[in-house]
C-alpha atoms as a PDB file:
ATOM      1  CA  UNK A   1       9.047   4.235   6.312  1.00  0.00           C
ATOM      2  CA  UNK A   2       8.237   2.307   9.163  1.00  0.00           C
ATOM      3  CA  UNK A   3       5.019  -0.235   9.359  1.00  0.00           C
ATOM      4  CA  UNK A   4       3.247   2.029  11.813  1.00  0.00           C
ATOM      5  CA  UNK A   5       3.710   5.147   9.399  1.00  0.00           C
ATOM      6  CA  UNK A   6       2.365   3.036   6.346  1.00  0.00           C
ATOM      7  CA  UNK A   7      -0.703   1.747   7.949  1.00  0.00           C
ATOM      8  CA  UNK A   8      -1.412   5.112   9.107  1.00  0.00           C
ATOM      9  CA  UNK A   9      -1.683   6.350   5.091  1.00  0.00           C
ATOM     10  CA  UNK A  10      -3.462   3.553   4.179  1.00  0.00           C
ATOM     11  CA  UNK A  11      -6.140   4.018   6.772  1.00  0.00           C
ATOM     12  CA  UNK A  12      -6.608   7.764   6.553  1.00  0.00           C
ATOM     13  CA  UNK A  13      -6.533   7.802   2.609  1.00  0.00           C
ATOM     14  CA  UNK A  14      -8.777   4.313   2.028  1.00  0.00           C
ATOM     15  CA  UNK A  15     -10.745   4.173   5.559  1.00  0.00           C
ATOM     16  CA  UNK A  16      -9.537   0.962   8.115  1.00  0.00           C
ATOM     17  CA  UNK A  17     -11.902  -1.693   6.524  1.00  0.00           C
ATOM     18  CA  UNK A  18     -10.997  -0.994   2.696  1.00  0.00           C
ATOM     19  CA  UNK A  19      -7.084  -0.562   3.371  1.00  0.00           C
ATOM     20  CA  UNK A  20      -6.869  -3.659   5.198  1.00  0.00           C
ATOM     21  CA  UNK A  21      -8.954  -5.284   2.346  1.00  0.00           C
ATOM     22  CA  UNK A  22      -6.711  -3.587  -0.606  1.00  0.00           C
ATOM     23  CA  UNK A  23      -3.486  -4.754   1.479  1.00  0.00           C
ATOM     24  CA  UNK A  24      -4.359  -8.424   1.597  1.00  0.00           C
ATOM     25  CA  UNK A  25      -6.128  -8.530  -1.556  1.00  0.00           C
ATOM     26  CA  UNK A  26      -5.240  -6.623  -4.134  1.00  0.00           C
ATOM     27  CA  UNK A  27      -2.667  -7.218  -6.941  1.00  0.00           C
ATOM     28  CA  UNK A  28       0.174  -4.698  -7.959  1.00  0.00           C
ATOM     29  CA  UNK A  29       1.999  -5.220 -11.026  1.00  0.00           C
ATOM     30  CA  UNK A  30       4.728  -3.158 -10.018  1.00  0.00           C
ATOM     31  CA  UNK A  31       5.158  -4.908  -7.099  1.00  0.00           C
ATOM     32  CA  UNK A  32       5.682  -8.309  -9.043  1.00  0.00           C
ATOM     33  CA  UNK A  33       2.054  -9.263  -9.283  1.00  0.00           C
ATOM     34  CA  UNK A  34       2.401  -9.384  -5.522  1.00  0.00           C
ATOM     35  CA  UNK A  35      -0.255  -7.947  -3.088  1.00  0.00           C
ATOM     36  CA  UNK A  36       1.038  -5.173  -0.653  1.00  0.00           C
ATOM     37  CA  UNK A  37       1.209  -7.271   2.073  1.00  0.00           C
ATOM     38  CA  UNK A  38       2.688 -10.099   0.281  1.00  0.00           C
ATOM     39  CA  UNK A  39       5.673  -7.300  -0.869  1.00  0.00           C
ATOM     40  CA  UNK A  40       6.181  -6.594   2.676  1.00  0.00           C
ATOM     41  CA  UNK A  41       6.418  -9.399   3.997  1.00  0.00           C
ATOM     42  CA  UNK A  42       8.813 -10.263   1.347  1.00  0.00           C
ATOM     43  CA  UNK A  43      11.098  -7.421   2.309  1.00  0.00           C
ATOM     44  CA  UNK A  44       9.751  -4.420   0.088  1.00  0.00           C
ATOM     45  CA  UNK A  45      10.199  -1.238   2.057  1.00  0.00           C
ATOM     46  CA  UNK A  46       6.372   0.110   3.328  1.00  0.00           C
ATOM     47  CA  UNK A  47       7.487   3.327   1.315  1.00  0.00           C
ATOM     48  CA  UNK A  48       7.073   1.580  -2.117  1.00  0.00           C
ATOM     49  CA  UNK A  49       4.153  -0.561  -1.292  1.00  0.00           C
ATOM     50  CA  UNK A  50       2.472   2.697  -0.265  1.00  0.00           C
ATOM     51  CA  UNK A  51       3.921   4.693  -3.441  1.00  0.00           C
ATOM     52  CA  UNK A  52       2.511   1.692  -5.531  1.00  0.00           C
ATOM     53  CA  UNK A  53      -1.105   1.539  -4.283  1.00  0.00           C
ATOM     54  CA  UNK A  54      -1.241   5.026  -4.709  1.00  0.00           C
ATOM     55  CA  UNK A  55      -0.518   4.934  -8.284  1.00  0.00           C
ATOM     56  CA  UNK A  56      -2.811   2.115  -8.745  1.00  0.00           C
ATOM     57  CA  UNK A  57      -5.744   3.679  -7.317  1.00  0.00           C
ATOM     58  CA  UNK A  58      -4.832   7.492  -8.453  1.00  0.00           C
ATOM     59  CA  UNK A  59      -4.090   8.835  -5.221  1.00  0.00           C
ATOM     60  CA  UNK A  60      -3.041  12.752  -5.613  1.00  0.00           C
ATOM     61  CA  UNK A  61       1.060  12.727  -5.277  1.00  0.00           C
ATOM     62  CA  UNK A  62       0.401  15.429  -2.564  1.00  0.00           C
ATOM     63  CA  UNK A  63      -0.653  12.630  -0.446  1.00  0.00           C
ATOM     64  CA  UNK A  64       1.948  10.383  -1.681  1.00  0.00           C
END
């Protein structure tokens, strides 16, 4: 998934203001105890940073 795609699902399923926020600031176990961005920048496919957040914050797998 490229960066483009992923910020496109996080903004349309959180809203631009809370997806940045969750991004930056939240913490993902299954990411390492890492925050999304953190994971991406650290070479973690979008793909799974998306799939994680949306498991964290019960995001219908439709949308997934």
């Amino acid at each position: 998934m490229r960066l483009t795609e992923f910020q496109e699902l996080l903004h349309t399923e959180f809203g631009v203001a809370r997806g940045d926020a969750l991004l930056a600031d939240h913490v993902i176990p299954a990411l390492g105890g890492r925050t999304g961005a953190d994971a991406i920048e650290a070479g973690v496919d979008p793909r799974d940073v998306w799939r994680a957040l949306c498991a964290e914050f019960d995001v219908p797998k439709v949308r997934w």
